[in-house]
Protein backbone atom coordinates (compact mmCIF):
# COMPACT_ATOMS: atom_id res chain seq x y z
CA UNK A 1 82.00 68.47 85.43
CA UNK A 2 79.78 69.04 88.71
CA UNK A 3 79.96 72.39 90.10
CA UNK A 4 82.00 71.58 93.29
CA UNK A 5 84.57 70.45 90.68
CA UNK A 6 84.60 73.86 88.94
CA UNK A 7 84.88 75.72 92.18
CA UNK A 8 87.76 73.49 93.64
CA UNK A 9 89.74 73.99 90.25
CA UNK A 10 88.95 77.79 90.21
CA UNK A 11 89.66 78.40 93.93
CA UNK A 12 93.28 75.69 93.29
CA UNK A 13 93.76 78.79 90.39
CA UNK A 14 93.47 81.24 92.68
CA UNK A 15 95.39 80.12 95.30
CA UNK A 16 98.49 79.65 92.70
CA UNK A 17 97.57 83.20 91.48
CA UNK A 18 98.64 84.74 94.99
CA UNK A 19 101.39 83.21 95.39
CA UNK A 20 102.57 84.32 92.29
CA UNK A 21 101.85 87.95 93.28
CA UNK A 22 103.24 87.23 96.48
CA UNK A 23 106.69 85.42 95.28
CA UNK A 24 107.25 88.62 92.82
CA UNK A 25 109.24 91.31 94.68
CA UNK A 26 111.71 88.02 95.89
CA UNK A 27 111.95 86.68 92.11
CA UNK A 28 112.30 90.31 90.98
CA UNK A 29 115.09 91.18 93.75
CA UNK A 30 116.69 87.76 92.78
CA UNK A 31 116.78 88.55 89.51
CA UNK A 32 118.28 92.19 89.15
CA UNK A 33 120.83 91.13 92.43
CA UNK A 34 123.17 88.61 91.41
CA UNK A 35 125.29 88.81 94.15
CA UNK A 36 122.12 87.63 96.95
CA UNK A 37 122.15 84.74 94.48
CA UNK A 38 125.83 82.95 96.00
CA UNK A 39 124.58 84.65 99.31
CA UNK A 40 121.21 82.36 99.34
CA UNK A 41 120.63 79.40 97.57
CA UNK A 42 117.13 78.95 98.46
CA UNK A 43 115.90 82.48 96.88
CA UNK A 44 117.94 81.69 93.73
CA UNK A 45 116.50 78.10 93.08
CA UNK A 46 113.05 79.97 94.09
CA UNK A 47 113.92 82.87 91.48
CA UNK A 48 114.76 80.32 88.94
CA UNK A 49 111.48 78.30 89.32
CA UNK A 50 109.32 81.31 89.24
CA UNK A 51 110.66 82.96 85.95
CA UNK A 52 110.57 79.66 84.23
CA UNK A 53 107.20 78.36 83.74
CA UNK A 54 106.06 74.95 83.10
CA UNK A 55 103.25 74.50 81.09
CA UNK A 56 100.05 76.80 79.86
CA UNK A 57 99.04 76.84 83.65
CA UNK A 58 101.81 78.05 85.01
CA UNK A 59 102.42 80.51 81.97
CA UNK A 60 99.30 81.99 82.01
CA UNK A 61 99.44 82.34 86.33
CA UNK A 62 103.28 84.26 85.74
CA UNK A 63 101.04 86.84 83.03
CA UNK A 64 98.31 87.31 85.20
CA UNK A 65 100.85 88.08 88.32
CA UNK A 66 102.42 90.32 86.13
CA UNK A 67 99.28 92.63 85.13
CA UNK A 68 97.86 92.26 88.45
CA UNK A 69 100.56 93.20 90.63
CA UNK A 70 99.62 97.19 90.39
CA UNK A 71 96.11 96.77 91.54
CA UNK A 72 97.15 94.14 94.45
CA UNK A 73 99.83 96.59 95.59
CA UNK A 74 97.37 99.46 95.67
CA UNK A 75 94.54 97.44 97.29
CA UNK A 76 97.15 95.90 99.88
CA UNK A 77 98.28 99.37 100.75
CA UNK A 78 94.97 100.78 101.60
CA UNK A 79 93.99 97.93 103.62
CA UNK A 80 96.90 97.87 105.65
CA UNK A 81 96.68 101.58 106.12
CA UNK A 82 93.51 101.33 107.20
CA UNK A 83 94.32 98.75 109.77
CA UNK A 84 97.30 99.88 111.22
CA UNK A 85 97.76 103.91 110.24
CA UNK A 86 96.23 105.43 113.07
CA UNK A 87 98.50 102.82 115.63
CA UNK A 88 101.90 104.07 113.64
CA UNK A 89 100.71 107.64 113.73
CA UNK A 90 99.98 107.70 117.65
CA UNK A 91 103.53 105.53 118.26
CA UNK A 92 105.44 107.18 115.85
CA UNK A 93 103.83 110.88 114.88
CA UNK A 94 103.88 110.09 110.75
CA UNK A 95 100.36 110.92 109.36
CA UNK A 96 98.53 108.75 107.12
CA UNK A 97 99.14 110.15 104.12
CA UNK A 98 102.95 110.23 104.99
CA UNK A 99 102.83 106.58 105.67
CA UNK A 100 101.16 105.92 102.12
């Protein structure tokens, strides 16, 4: 396999990997909330998809969501914070730290 090859698959991995992290909090919401279920269709048949795997692949993508989703919440916090804390603090007067 040529080297492009290995990058496309491992960047197509990747990609699948984030939106796995990403889809979480709606399949977890989904999930523990039956009613939203009857309310939306389209977050149930998403829910339903996402905790039911097809394949190694997929399997392996849903574990890997799973363990990562403490460091991607941690990382995403600080980097939004960083963006965006000093705006809320001068618009709204909550520090930082307050806003983490």
């Amino acid at each position: 396999m040529s080297a492009l090859m290995v990058f496309s698959h491992v960047a197509s991995s990747a990609e699948r990997m984030v939106y796995r992290l990403a889809g979480l909090p709606v399949a977890v919401r989904a999930a523990l909330d039956s009613t939203s279920d009857l309310a939306d269709p389209m977050r149930a048949a998403f829910a339903a998809r996402y905790w039911h795997p097809v394949g190694v692949a997929e399997w392996s993508e849903l574990l890997g969501a799973l363990a990562l989703w403490p460091l991607a919440l941690v990382l995403a916090t600080a980097w939004f914070t960083s963006l965006n804390g000093a705006v809320i603090r001068r618009r709204h007067g909550k520090s930082v730290l307050a806003q983490v």
